[in-house]
C-alpha atoms as a PDB file:
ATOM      1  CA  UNK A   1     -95.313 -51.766  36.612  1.00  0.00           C
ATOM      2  CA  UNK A   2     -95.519 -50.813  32.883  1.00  0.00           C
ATOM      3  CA  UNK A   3     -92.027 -48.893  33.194  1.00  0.00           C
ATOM      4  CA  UNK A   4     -90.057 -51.800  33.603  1.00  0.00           C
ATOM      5  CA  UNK A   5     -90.312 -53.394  29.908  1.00  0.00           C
ATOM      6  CA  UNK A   6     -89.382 -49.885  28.753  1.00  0.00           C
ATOM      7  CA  UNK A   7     -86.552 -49.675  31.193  1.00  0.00           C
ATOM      8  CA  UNK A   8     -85.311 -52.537  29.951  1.00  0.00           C
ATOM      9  CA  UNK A   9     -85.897 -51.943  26.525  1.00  0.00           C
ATOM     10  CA  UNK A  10     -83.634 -49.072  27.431  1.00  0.00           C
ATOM     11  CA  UNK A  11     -80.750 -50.971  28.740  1.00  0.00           C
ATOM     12  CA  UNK A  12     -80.968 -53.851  26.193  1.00  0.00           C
ATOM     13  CA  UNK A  13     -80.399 -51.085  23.400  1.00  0.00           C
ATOM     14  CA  UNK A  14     -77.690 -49.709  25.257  1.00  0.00           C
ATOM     15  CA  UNK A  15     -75.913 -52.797  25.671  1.00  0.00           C
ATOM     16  CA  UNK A  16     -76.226 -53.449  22.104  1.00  0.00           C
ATOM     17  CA  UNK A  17     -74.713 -50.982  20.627  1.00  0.00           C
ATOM     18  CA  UNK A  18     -72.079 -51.609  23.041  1.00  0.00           C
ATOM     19  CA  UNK A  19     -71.447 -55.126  21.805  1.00  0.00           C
ATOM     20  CA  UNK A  20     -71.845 -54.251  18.106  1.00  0.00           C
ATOM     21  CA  UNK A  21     -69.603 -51.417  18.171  1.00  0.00           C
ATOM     22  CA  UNK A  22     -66.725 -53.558  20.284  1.00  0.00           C
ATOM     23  CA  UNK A  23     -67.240 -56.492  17.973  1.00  0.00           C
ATOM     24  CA  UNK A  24     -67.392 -54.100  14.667  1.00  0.00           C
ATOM     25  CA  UNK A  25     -63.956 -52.438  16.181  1.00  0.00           C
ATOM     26  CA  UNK A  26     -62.073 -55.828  16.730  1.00  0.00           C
ATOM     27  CA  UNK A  27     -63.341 -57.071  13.341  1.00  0.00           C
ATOM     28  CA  UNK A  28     -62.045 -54.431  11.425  1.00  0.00           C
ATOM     29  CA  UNK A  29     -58.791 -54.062  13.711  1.00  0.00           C
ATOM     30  CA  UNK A  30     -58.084 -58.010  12.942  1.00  0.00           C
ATOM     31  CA  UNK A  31     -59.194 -57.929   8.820  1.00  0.00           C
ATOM     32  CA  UNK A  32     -56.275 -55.060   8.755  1.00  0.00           C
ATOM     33  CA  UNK A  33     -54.056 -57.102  11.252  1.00  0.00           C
ATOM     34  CA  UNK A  34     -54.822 -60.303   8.701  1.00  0.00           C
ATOM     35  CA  UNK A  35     -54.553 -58.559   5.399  1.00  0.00           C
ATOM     36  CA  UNK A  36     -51.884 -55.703   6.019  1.00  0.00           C
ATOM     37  CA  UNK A  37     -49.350 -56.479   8.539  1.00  0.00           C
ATOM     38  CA  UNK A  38     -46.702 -54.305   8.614  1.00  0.00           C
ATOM     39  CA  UNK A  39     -49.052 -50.934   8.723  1.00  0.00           C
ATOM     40  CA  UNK A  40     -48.770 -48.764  11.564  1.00  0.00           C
ATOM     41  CA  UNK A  41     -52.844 -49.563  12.033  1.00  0.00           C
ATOM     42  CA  UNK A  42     -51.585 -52.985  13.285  1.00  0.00           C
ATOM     43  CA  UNK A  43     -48.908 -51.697  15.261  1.00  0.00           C
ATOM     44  CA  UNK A  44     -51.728 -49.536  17.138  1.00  0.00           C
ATOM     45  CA  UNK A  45     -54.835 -51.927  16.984  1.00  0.00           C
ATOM     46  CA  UNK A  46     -53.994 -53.681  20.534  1.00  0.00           C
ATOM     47  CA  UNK A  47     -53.815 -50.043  22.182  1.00  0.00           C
ATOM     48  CA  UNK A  48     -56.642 -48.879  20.347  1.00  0.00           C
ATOM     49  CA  UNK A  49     -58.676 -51.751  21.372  1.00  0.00           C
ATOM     50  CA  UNK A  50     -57.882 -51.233  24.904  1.00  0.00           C
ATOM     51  CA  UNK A  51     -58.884 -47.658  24.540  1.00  0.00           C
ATOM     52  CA  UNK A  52     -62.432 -48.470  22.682  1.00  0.00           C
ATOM     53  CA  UNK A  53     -63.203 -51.391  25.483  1.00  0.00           C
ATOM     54  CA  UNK A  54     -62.782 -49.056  28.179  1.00  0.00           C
ATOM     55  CA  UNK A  55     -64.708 -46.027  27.014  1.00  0.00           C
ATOM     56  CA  UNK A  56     -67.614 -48.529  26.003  1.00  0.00           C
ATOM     57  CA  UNK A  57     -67.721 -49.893  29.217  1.00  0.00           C
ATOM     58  CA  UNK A  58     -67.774 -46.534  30.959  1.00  0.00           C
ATOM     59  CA  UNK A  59     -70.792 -46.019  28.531  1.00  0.00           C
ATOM     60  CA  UNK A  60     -72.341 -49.690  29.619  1.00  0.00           C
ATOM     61  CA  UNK A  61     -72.297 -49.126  33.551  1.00  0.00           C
ATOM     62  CA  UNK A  62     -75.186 -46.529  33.216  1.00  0.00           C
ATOM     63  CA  UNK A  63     -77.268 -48.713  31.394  1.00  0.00           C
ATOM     64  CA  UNK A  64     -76.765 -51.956  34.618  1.00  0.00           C
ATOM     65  CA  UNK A  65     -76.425 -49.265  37.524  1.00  0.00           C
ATOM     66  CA  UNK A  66     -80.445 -50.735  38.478  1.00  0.00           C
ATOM     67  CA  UNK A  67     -80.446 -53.996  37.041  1.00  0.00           C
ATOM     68  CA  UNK A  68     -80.169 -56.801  39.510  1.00  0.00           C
ATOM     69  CA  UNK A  69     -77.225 -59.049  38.177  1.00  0.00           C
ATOM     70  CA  UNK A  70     -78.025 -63.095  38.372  1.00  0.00           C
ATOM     71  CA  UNK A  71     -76.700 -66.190  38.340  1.00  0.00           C
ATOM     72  CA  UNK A  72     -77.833 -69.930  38.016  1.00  0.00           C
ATOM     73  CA  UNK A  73     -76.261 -72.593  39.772  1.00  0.00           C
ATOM     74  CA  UNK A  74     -79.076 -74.807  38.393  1.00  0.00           C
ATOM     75  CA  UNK A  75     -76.706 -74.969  35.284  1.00  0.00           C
ATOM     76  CA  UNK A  76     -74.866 -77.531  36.658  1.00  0.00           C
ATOM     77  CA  UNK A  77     -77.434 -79.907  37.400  1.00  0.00           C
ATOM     78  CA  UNK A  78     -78.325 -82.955  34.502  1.00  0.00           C
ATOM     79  CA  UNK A  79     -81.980 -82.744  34.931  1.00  0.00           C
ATOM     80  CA  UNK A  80     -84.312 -85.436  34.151  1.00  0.00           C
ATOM     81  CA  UNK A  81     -82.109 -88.785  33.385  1.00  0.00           C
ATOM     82  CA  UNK A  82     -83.751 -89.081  29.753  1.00  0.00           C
ATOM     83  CA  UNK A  83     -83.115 -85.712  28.541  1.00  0.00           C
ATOM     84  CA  UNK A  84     -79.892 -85.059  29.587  1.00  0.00           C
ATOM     85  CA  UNK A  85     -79.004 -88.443  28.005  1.00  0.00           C
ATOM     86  CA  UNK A  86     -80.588 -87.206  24.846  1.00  0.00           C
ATOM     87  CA  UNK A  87     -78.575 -83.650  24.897  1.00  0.00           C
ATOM     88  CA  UNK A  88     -75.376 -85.755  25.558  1.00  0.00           C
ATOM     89  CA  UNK A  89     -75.953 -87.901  22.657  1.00  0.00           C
ATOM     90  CA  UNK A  90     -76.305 -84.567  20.305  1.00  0.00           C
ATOM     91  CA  UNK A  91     -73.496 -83.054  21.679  1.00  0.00           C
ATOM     92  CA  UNK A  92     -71.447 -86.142  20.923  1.00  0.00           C
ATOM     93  CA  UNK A  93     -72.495 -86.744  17.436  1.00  0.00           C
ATOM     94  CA  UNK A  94     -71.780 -82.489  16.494  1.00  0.00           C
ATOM     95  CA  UNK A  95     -68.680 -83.585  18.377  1.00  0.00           C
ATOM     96  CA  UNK A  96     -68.271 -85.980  16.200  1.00  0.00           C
ATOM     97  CA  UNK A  97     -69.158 -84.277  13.139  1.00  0.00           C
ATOM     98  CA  UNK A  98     -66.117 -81.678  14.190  1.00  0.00           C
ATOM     99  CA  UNK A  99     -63.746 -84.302  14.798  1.00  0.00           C
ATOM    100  CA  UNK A 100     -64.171 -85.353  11.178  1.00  0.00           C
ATOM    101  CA  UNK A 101     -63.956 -82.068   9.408  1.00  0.00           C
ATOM    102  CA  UNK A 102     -60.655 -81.490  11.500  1.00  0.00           C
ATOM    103  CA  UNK A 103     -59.341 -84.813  10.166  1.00  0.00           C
ATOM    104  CA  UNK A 104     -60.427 -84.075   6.410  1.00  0.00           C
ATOM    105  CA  UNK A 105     -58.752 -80.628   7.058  1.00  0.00           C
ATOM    106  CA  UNK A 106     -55.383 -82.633   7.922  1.00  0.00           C
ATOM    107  CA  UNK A 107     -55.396 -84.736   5.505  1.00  0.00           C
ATOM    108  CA  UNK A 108     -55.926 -81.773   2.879  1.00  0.00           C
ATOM    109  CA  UNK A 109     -53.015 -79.631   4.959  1.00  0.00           C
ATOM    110  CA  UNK A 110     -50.386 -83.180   4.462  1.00  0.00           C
ATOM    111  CA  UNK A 111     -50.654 -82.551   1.104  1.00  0.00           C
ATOM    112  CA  UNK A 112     -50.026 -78.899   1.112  1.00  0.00           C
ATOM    113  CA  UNK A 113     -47.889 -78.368   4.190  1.00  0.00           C
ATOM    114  CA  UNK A 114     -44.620 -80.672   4.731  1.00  0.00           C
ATOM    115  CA  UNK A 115     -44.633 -79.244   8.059  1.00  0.00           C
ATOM    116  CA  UNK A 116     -48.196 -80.263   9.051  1.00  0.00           C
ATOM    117  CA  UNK A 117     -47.066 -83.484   7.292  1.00  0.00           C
ATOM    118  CA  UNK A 118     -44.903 -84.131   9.980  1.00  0.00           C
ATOM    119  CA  UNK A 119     -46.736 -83.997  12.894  1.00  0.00           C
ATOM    120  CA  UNK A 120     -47.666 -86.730  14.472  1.00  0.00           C
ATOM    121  CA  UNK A 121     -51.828 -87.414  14.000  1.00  0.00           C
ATOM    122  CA  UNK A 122     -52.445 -87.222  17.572  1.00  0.00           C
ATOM    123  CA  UNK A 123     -50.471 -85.829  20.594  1.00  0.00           C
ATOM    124  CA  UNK A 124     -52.196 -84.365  24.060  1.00  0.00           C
ATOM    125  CA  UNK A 125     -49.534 -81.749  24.671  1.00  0.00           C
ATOM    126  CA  UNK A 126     -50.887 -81.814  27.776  1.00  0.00           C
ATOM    127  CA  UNK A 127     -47.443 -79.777  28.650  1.00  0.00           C
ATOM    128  CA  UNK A 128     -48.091 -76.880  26.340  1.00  0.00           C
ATOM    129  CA  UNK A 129     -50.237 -73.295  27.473  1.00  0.00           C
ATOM    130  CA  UNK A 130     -51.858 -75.572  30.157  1.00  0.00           C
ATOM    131  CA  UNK A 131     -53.395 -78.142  28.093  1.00  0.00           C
ATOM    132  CA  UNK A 132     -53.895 -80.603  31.027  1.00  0.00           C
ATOM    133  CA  UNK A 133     -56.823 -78.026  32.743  1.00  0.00           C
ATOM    134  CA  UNK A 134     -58.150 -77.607  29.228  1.00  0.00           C
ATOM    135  CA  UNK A 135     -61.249 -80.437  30.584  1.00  0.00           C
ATOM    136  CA  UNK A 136     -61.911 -77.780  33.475  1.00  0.00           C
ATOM    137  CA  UNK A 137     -61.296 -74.881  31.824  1.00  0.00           C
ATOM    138  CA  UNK A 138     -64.321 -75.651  29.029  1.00  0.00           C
ATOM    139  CA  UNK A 139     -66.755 -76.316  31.930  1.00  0.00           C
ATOM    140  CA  UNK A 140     -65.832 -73.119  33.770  1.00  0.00           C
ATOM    141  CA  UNK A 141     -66.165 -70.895  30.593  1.00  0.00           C
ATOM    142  CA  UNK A 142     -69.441 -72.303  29.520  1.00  0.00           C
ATOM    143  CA  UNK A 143     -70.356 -71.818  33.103  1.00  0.00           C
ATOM    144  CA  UNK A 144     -69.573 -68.211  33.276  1.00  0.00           C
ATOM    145  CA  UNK A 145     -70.829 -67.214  29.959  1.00  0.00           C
ATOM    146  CA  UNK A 146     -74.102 -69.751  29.907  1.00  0.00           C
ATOM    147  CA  UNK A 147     -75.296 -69.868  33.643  1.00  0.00           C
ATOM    148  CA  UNK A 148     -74.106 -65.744  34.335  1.00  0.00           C
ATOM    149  CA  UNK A 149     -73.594 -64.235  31.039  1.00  0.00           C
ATOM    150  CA  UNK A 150     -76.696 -65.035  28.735  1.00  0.00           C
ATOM    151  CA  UNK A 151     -78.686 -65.571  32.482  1.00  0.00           C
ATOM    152  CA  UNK A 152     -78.235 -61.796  32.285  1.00  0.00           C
ATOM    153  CA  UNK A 153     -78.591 -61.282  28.989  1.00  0.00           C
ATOM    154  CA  UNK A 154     -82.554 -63.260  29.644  1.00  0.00           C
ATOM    155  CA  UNK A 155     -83.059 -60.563  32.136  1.00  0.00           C
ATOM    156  CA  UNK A 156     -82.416 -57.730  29.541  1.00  0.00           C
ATOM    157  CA  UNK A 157     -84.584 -58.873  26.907  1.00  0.00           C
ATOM    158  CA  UNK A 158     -88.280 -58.881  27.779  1.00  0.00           C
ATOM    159  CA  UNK A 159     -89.951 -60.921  25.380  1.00  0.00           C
ATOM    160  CA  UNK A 160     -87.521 -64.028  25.937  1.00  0.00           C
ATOM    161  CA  UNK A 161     -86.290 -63.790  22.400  1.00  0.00           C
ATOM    162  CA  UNK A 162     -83.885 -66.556  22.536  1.00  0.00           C
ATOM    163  CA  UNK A 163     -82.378 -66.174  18.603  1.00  0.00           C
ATOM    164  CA  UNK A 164     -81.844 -62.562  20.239  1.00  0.00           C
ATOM    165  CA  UNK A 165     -80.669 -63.722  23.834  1.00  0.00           C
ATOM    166  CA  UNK A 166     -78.280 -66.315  21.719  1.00  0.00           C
ATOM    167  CA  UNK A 167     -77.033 -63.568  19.316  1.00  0.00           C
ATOM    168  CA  UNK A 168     -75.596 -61.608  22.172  1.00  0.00           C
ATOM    169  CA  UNK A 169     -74.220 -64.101  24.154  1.00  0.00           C
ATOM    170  CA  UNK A 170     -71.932 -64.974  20.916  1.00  0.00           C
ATOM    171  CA  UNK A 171     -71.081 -61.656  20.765  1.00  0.00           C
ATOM    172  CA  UNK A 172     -69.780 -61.089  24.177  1.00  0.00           C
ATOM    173  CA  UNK A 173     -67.831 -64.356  23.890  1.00  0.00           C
ATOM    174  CA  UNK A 174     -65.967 -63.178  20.330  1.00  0.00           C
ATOM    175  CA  UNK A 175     -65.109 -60.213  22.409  1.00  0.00           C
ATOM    176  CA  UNK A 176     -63.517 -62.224  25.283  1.00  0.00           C
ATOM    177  CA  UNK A 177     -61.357 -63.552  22.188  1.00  0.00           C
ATOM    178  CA  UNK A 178     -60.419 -60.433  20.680  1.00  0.00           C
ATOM    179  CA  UNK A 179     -56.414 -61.057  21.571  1.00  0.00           C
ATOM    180  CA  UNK A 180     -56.800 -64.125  19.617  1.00  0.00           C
ATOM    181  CA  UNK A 181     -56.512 -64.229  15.250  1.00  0.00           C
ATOM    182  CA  UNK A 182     -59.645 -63.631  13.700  1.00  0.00           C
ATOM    183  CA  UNK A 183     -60.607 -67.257  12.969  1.00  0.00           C
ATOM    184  CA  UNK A 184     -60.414 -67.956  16.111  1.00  0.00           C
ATOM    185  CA  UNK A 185     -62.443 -64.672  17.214  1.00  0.00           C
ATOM    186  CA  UNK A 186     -65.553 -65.712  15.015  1.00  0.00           C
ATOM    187  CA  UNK A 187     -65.103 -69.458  15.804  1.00  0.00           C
ATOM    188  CA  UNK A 188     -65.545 -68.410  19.366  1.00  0.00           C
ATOM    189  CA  UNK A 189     -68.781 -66.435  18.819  1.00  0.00           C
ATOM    190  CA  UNK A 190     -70.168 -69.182  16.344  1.00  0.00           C
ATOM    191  CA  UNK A 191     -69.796 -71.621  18.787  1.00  0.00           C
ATOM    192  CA  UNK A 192     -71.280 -69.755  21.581  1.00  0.00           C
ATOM    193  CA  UNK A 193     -73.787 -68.732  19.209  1.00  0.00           C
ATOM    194  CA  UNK A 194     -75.091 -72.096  18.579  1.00  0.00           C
ATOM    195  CA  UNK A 195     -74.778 -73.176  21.698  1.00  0.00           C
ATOM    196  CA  UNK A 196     -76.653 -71.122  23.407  1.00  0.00           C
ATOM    197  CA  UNK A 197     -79.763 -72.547  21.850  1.00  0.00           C
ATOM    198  CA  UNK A 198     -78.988 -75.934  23.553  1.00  0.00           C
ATOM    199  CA  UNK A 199     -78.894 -74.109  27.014  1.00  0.00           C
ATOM    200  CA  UNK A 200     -82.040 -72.220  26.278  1.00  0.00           C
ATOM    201  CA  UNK A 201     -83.870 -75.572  25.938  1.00  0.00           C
ATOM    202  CA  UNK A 202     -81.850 -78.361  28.200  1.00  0.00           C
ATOM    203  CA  UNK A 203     -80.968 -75.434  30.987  1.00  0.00           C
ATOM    204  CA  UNK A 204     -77.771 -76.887  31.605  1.00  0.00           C
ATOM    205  CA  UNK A 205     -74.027 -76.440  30.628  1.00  0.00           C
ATOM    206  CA  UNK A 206     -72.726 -80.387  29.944  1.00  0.00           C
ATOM    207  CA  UNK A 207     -73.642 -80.825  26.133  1.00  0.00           C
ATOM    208  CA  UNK A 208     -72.001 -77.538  25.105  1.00  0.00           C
ATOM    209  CA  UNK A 209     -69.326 -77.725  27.675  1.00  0.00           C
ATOM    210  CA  UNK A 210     -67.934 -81.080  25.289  1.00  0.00           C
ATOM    211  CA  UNK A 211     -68.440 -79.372  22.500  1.00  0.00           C
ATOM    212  CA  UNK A 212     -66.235 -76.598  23.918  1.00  0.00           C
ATOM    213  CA  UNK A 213     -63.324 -78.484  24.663  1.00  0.00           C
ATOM    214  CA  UNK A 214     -64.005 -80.760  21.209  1.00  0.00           C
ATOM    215  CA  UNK A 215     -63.360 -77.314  19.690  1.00  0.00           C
ATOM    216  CA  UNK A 216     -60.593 -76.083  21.634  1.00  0.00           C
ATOM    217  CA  UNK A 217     -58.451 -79.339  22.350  1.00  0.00           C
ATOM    218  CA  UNK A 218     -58.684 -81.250  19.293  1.00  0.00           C
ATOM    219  CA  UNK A 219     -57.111 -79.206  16.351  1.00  0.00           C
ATOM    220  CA  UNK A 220     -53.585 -79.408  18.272  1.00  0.00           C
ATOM    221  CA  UNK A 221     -54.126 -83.072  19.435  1.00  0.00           C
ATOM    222  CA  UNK A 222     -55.004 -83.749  15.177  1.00  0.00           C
ATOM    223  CA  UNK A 223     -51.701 -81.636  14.670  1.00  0.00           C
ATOM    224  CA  UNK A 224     -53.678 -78.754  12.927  1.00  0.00           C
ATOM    225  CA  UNK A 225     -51.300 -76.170  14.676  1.00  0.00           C
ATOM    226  CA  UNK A 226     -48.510 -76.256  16.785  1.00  0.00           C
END
C-alpha cells in the first residue's frame, strides 16, 4: 500500500517534464515564428514540433502503462439548484468583464486600424471555419479536458494539489493549441488555467464552458479579426 504514492509520484514527474518540455519547445518555436519570420527556424518549427511531440509521447506511455485512465460523466450534471446558479452568475459577470475589454480593445484598434474600422461591430459569421457548432464545440472541449483530462491529472497527483492539478491541465490545453499564434497558445492555457479552479470546486463543466465560447466566439463577432 505505501508504493502507490511513490508510484505515482513517479509518473506525475514524468508527465511533467513531458508537458514542460512540449510547452518550453512550442514557446520558443512561436517567439522565433513571431519575432523572425523569414528564418529557416520557422520554416522547420512545424516539423520539428511534430518530431518533439512524438518522441515525448513515446517517453509518456511508460509512465501511464499501470495507471487506470478515468472519466466523469458527473461533469455534466448542475448539482444542487443554488450553487450552480451561483457558478453561472460568476461565469457571466467574468463573461462580462471579457466582453468589455474586447470592446475597449476595438475601440482603441478604430483608431489605429482603418481596416478594423470598417468592420461592422458585430457579425456571427456563423458561415466561417464552422462558427455555427462553435456553442457545442466549447462544451465538448471543456468536457474532454475538465471531466477526462484534469480527472486524470487528480489521479496523478496524490496530495490533491489543485493550484498543481490546475497548472497542468493549462498546460496540456496550450499544447492542443500549438498550431495556433502564440497569443492564442497562452490565451488557451490561461483560460484553462483559471478555469480549472471553478471545476475543482463546482465539479461541473457549464460556468467555464460559457466562458469558453465568450473567449473563442466573441473577438470575431466584435470584429477584432477577420
Amino acid at each position: 500500500m505505501k508504493k502507490r504514492p511513490r508510484i505515482l509520484t513517479q509518473q506525475l514527474t514524468v508527465v511533467l517534464l513531458f508537458l514542460s518540455a512540449i510547452l518550453m519547445n512550442v514557446l520558443v518555436t512561436k517567439g522565433v515564428m513571431m519575432f523572425t519570420p523569414d528564418s529557416t527556424v520557422t520554416k522547420e518549427a512545424s516539423r520539428i514540433n511534430k518530431y518533439f511531440f512524438v518522441a515525448l509521447g513515446i517517453i509518456l506511455i511508460p509512465a501511464l502503462w499501470k495507471t487506470p485512465l478515468t472519466f466523469r460523466l458527473a461533469a455534466l450534471k448542475t448539482g444542487d439548484r443554488k450553487a450552480f446558479s451561483r457558478e453561472m452568475l460568476e461565469a457571466a459577470g467574468i463573461s462580462l468583464v471579457l466582453i468589455a475589454g474586447m470592446v475597449t480593445y476595438r475601440l482603441i484598434l478604430n483608431g489605429q486600424d482603418p481596416e478594423a474600422a470598417a468592420r461592422p461591430w458585430f457579425g456571427l459569421y456563423l458561415g466561417t471555419h464552422g462558427r455555427w457548432f462553435y456553442p457545442f464545440s466549447a462544451v465538448i472541449q471543456e468536457f474532454l479536458i475538465k471531466a477526462v483530462v484534469q480527472e486524470n491529472v487528480h489521479c496523478l497527483v496524490p496530495d490533491g494539489n489543485r493550484h498543481l492539478i490546475a497548472a497542468m491541465t493549462g498546460m496540456f490545453f496550450a499544447i492542443l493549441h500549438m498550431n495556433y499564434p502564440l497569443y492564442y497558445l497562452l490565451g488557451a492555457g490561461l483560460l484553462c488555467f483559471g478555469t480549472a479552479y471553478l471545476y475543482e470546486r463546482d465539479g461541473n463543466i457549464w460556468g467555464s464552458a460559457l466562458i469558453h465560447f465568450v473567449i473563442g466566439f466573441m473577438p470575431r463577432a466584435l470584429g477584432l479579426k477577420i
